[in-house]
Protein backbone atom coordinates (compact mmCIF):
# COMPACT_ATOMS: atom_id res chain seq x y z
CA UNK A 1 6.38 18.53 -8.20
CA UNK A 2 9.69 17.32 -6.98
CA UNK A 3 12.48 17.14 -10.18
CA UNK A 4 14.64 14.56 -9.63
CA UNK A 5 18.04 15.25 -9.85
CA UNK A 6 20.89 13.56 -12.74
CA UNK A 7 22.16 11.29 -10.04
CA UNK A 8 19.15 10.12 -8.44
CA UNK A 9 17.14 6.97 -9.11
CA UNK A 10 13.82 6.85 -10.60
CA UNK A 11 13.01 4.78 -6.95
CA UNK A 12 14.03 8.14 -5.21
CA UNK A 13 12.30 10.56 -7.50
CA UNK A 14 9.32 8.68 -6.80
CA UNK A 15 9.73 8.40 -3.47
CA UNK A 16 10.07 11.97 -3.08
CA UNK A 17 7.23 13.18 -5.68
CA UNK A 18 5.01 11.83 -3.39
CA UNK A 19 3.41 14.51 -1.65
CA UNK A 20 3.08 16.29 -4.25
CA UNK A 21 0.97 14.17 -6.34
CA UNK A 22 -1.76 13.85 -3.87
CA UNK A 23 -4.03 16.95 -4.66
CA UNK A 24 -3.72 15.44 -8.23
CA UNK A 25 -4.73 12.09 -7.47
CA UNK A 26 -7.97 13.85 -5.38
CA UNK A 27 -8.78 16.07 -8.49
CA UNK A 28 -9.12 12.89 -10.40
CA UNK A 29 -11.27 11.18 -7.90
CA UNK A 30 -13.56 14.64 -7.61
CA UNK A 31 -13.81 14.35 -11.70
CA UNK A 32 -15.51 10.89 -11.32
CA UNK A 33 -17.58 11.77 -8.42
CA UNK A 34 -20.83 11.50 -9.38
CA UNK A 35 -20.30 7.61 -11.83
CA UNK A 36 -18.64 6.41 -8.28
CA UNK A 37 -21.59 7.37 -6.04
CA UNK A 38 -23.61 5.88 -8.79
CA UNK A 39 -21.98 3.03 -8.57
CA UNK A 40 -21.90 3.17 -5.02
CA UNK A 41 -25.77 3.89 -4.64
CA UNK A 42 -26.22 0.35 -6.50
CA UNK A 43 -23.86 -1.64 -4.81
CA UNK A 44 -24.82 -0.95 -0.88
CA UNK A 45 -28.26 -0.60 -1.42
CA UNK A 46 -28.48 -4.11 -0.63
CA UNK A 47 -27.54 -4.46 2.89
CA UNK A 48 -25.70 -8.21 2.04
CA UNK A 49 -23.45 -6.79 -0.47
CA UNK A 50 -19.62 -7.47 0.55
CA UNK A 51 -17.09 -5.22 0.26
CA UNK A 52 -13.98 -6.78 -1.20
CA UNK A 53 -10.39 -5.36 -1.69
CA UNK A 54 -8.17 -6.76 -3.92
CA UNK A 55 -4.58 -6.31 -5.43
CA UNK A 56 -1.49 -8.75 -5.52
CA UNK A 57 1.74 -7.79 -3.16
CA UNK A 58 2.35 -3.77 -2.43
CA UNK A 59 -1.54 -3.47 -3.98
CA UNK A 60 -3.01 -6.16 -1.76
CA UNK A 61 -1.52 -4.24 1.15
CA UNK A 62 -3.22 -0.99 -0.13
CA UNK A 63 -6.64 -2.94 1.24
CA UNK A 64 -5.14 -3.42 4.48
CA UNK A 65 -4.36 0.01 5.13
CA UNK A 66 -7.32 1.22 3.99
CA UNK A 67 -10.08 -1.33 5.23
CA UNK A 68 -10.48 -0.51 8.59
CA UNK A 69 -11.11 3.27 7.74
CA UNK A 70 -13.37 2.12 5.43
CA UNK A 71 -15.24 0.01 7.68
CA UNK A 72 -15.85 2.35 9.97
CA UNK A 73 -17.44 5.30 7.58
CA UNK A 74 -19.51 2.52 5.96
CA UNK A 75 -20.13 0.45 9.31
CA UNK A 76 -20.08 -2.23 7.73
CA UNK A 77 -17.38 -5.16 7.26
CA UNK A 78 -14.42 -4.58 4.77
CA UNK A 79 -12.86 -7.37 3.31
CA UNK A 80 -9.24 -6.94 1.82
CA UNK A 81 -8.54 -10.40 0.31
CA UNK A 82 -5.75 -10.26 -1.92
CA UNK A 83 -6.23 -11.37 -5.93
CA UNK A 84 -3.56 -14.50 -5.57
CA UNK A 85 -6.43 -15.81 -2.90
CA UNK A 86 -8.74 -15.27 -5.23
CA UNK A 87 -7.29 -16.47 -8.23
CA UNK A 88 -5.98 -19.89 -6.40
CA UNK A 89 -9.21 -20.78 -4.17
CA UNK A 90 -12.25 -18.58 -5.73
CA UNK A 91 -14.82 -20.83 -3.76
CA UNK A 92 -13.64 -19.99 -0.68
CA UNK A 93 -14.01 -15.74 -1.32
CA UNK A 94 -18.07 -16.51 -2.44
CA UNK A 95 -20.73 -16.50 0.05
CA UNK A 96 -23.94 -18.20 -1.56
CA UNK A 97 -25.66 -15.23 -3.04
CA UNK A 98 -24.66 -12.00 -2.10
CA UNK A 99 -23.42 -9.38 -4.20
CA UNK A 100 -19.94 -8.06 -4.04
CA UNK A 101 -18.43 -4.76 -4.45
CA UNK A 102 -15.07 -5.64 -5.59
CA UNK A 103 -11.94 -2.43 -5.26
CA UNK A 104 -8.92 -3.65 -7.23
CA UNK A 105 -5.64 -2.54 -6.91
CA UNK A 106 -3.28 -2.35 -10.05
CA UNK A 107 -0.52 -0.21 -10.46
CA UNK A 108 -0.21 -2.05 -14.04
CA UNK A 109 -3.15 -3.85 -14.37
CA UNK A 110 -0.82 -6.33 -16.41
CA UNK A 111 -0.46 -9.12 -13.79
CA UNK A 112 -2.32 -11.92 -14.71
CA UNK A 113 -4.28 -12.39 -11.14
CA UNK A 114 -5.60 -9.21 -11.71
CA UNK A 115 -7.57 -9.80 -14.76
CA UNK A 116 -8.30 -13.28 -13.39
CA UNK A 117 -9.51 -12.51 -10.02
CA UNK A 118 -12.43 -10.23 -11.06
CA UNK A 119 -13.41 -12.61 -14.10
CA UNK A 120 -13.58 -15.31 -11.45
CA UNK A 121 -15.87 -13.01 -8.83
CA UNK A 122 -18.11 -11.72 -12.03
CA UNK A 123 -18.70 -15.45 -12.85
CA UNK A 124 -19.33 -16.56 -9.10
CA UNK A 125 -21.70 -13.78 -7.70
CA UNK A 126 -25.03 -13.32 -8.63
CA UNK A 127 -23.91 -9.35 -8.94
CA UNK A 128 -20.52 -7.63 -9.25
CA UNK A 129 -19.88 -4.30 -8.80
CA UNK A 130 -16.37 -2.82 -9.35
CA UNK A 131 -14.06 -0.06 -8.70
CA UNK A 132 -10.92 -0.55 -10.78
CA UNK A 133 -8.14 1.87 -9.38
CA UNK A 134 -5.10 1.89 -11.14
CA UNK A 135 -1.85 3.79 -12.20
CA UNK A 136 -2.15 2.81 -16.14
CA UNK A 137 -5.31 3.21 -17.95
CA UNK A 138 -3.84 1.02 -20.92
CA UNK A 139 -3.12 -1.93 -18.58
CA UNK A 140 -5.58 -5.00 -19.06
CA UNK A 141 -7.70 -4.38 -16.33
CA UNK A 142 -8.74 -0.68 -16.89
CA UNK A 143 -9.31 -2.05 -20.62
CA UNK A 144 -11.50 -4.87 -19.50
CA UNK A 145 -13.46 -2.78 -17.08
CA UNK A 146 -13.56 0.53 -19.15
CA UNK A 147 -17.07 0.38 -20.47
CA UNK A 148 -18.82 -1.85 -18.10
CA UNK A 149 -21.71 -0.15 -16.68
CA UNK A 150 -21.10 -2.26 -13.39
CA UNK A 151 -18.20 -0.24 -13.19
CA UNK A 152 -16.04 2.70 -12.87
CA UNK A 153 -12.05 3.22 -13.68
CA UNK A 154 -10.09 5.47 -11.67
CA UNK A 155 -6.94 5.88 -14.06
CA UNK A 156 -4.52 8.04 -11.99
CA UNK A 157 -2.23 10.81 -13.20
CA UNK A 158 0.36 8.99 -15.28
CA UNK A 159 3.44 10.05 -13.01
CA UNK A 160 2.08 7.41 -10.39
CA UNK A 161 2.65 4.37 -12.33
CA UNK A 162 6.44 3.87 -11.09
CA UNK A 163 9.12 3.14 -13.86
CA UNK A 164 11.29 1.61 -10.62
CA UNK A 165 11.28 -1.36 -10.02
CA UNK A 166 9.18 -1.33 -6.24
CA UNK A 167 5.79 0.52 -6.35
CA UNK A 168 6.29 3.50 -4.34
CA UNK A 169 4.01 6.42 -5.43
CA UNK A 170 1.38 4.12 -6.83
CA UNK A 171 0.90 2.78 -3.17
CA UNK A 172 0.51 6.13 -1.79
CA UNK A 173 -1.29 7.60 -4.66
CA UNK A 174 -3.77 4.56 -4.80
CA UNK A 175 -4.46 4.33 -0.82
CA UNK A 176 -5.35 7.73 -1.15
CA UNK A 177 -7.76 7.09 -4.24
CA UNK A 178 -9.62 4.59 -2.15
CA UNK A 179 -10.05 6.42 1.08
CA UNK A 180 -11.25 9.65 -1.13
CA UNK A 181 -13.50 6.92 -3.13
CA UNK A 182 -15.15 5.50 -0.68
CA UNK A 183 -14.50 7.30 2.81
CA UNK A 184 -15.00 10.20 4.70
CA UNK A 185 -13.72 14.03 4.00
CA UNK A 186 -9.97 13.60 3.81
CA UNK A 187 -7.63 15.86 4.93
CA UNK A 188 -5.13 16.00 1.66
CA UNK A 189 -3.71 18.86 2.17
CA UNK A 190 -2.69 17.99 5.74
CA UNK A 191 -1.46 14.96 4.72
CA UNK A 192 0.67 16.56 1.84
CA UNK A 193 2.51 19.06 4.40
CA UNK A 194 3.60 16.32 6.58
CA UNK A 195 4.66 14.58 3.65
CA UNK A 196 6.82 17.43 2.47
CA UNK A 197 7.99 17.72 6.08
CA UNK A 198 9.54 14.29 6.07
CA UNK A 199 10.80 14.14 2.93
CA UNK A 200 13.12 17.12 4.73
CA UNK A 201 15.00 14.32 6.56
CA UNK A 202 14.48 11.23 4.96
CA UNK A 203 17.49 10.41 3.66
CA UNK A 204 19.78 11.19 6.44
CA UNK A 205 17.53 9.60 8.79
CA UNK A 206 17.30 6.18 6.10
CA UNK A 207 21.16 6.29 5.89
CA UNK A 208 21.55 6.29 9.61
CA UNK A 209 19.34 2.80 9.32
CA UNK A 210 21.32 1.42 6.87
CA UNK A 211 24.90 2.70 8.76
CA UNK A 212 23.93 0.41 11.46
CA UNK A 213 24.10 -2.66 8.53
CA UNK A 214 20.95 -4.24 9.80
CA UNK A 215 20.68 -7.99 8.52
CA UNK A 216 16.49 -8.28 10.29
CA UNK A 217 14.49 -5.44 9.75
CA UNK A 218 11.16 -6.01 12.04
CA UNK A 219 7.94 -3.66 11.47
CA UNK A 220 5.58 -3.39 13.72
CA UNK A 221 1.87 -1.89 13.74
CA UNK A 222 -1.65 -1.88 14.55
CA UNK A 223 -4.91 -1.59 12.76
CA UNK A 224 -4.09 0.53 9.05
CA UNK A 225 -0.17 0.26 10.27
CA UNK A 226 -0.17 -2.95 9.95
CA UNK A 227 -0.66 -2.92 6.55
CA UNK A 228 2.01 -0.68 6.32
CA UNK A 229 4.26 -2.55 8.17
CA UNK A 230 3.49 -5.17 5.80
CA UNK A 231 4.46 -3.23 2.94
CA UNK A 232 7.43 -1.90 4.47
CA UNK A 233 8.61 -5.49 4.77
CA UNK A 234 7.98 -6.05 1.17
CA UNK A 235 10.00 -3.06 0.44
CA UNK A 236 12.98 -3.83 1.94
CA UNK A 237 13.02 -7.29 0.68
CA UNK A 238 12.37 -5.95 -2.94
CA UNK A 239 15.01 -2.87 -2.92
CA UNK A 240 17.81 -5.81 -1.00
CA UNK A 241 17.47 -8.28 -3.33
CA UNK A 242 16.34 -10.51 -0.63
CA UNK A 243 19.69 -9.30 1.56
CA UNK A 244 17.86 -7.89 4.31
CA UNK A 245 15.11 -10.51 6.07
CA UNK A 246 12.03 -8.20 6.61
CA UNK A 247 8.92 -9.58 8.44
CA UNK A 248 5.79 -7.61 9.83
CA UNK A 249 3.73 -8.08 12.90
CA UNK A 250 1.28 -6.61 15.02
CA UNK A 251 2.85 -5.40 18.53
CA UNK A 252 0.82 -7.92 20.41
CA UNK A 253 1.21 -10.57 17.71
CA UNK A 254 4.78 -10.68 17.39
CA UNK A 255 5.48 -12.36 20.85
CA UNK A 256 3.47 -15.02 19.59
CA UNK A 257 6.32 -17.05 18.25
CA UNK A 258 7.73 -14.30 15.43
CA UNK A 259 9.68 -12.82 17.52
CA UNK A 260 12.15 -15.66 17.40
CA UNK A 261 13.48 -13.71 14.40
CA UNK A 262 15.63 -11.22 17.10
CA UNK A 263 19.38 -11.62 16.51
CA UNK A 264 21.65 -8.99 17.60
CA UNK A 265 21.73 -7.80 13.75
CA UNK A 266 17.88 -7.08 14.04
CA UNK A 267 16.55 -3.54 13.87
CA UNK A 268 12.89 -3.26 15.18
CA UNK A 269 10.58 -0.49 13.79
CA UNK A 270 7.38 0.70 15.45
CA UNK A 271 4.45 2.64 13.70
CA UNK A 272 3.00 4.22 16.37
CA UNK A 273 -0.92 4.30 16.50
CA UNK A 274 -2.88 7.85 16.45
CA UNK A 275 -4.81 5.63 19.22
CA UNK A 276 -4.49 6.40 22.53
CA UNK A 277 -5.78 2.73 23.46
CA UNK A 278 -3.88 0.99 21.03
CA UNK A 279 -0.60 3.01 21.58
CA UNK A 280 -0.21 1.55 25.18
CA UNK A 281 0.31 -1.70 23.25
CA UNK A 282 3.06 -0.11 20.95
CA UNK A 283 4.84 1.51 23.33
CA UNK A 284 4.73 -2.04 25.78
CA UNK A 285 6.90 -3.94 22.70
CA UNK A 286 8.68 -0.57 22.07
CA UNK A 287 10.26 -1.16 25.76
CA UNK A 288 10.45 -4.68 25.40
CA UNK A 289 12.26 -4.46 22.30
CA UNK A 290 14.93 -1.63 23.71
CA UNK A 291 15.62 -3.83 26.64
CA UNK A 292 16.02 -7.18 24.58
CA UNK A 293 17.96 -5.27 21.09
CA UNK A 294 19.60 -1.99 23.17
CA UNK A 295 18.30 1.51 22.73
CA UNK A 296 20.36 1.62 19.28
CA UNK A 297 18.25 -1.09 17.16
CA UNK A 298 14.83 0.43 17.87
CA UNK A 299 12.70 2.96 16.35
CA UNK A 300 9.54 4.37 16.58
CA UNK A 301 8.04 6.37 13.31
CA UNK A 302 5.52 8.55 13.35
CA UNK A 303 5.27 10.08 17.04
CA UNK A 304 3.95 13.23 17.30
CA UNK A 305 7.15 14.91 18.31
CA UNK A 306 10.81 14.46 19.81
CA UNK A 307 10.50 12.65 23.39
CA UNK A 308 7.14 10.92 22.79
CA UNK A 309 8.34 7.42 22.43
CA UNK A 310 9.51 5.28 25.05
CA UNK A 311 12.73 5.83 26.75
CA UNK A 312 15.67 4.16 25.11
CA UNK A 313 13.69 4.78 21.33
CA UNK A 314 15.11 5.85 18.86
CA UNK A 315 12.44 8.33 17.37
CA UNK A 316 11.57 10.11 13.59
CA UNK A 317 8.35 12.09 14.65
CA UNK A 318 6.72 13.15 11.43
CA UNK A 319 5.36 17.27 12.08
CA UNK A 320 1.49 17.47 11.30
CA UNK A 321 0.57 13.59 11.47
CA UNK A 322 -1.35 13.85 15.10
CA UNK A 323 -4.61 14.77 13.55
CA UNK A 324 -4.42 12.44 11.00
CA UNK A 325 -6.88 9.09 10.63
CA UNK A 326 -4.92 5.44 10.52
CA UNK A 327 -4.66 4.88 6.97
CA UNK A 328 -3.85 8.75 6.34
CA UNK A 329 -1.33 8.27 8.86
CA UNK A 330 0.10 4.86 7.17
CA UNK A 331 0.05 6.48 3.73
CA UNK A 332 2.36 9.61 5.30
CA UNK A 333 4.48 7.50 6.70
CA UNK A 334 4.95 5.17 3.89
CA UNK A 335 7.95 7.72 2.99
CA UNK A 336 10.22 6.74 5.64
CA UNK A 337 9.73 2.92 5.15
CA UNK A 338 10.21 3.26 1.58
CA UNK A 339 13.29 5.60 2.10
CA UNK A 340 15.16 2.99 4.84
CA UNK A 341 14.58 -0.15 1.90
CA UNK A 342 16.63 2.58 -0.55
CA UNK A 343 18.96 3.53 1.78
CA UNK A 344 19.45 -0.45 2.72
CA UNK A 345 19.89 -1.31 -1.23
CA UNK A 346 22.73 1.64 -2.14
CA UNK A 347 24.35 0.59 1.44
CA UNK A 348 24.61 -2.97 -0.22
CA UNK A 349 25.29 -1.93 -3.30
CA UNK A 350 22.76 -2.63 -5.39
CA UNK A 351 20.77 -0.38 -8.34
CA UNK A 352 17.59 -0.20 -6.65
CA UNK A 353 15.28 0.54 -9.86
CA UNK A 354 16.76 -3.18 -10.74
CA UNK A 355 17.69 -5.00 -7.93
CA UNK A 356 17.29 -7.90 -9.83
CA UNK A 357 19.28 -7.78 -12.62
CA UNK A 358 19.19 -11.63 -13.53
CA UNK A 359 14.96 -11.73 -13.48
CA UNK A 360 14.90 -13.62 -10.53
CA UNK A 361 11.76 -11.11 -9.62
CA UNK A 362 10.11 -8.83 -12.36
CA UNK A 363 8.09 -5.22 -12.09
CA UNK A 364 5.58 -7.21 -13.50
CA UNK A 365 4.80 -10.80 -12.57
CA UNK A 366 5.50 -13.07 -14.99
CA UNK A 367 5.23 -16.68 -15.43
CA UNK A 368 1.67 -17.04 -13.69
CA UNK A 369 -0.31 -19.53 -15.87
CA UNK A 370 -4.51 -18.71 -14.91
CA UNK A 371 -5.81 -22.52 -15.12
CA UNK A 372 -9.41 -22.69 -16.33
CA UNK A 373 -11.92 -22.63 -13.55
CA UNK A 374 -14.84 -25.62 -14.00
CA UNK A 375 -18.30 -24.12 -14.76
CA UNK A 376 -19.70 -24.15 -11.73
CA UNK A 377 -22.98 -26.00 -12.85
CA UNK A 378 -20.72 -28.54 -13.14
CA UNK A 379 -18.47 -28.21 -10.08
């Protein structure tokens, strides 16, 4: 396990602990094996039963990255709908009367939309079966959900509930619970040697980012990286204190009016799909963008090697990710992402495990008030 160093930031020890914690978060997964495929056995039995993932920010992004894996081992439809959708418009998640098998997301469990939105889907289907995975088995939600028997807690090892201030290895850590949950065989070890491969150059490679003094970061990615890219927006907004705009987009989505957002302080990031099919349509924007921002302010993450992105790229191949599914993939190459939005908030000089020293933004949300919901015999 990576020791972080008297200088570093609990953000950067967590970022780089990350590979490392893996086979622990599949040990405790493998130790509740048989309760989920219990639980499991119940819930898709019935061939109506939804599959819903849930989590609020970096956790609702976890579902993205995951779901279409997912969908495709269970073929059948995967549903991340995050728990402020939930909590704000519940009707509109139910459909009449089929069951749900709800996955949340909680690095804390402490937000008050994650309590809320499974009380609200428990109340509103006529069944509710839930996987709770989370970082802190104290939280409110692993309490809440501890002794159901509709129900199983995955509380993961307690060095994945960050003390920085942007979840980090809690993302990783609970992707990874989900796709060993509920997925096919996954490839951990694999995924934890490209891991420790990046980490070899991620800082010099972030700082280089951050030395060009970006003021637009734009990710871009398909299918599970587009989750990602999602959550590598979020990061760099959360670690800049709002300094650095961040958006996310799909390559083919982004012409569609986003990319008004180019300025020539924008740096464009591509997360290349394991996809032959769908990497024709990164590689199309990758030109696009090098010809519109200049070969400096673009680059690809993730190729399989040096000179596999377009000419004019910018590249940071990660060693060992060609074999890898798309949210495997995403979940490896979370560490550069994460490592750019640090290298952005030292450039700026900011403390990245508070970036928000006034409150302005919290670890944990605060200030939610969870109105009562009407009975719905009433309406």
């Amino acid at each position: 396990m990576h020791q972080p160093q008297p200088d570093e930031s609990r953000t950067a020890g967590e970022i780089r602990q990350q590979p490392g914690t893996w086979p622990a978060v599949a040990r405790t997964v493998a130790a509740a094996r048989a309760d989920i495929d219990r639980l499991l056995g119940d819930a898709l039995v019935d061939p109506r039963t939804r599959i819903v993932l849930t989590g609020a920010g970096t956790s609702a992004y976890i579902g993205e990255v995951v779901a279409p894996d997912l969908a495709r081992h269970l073929a059948r439809p995967v549903e991340p709908i995050a728990t402020t959708d939930i909590v704000a418009d519940p009707r509109s998640v139910v459909v009449d009367d089929r069951p749900v098998l709800l996955v949340s997301f909680a690095r804390s469990g402490d937000s008050p939309e994650s309590a809320a939105a499974a009380e609200l889907l428990r109340r509103l289907t006529p069944a509710l079966h839930h996987i709770v995975i989370t970082c802190n088995p104290s939280g409110a939600l692993a309490r809440r959900w501890a002794d159901a028997k509709n129900a199983v807690v995955l509380a993961l090892p307690g060095r994945l509930n960050d003390r920085g201030f942007a979840m980090t290895s809690s993302f990783t850590g609970m992707a990874l619970a989900a796709l060993l949950a509920l997925g096919p065989e996954v490839d951990v070890d694999g995924a934890a040697r490209a891991g420790s491969a990046v980490l070899v150059t991620a800082a010099s490679r972030a700082e280089a980012v951050a030395a060009t003094d970006p003021a637009r970061l734009v990710y871009l990615g398909s299918g599970a990286l587009r989750g990602l890219a999602r959550e590598a927006a979020l990061k760099c907004l959360e670690l800049t204190a709002g300094a650095v705009v961040a958006v996310a987009d799909t390559p083919l989505g982004f012409r569609h009016g986003p990319k008004s957002v180019l300025d020539d302080r924008t740096v464009a990031i591509i997360f290349p799909s394991g996809d032959p099919y769908t990497r024709r349509y990164d590689d199309d924007i990758t030109r696009e963008l090098v010809e519109s921002l200049g070969p400096g302010r673009v680059l690809v993450i993730g190729s399989d090697a040096d000179g596999d992105a377009p000419a004019g790229a910018g590249e940071w191949p990660i060693p060992g990710i060609a074999h890898l599914p798309g949210a495997l993939r995403a979940i490896v190459a979370a560490i550069p992402a994460q490592s750019i939005a640090l290298a952005c908030s030292l450039a700026r000089g900011l403390t990245p495990d508070n970036p928000f020293p006034g409150g302005e933004v919290n670890r944990v949300v605060r200030g939610v008030v969870i109105h009562e919901f009407p009975n719905p015999a009433k309406g």
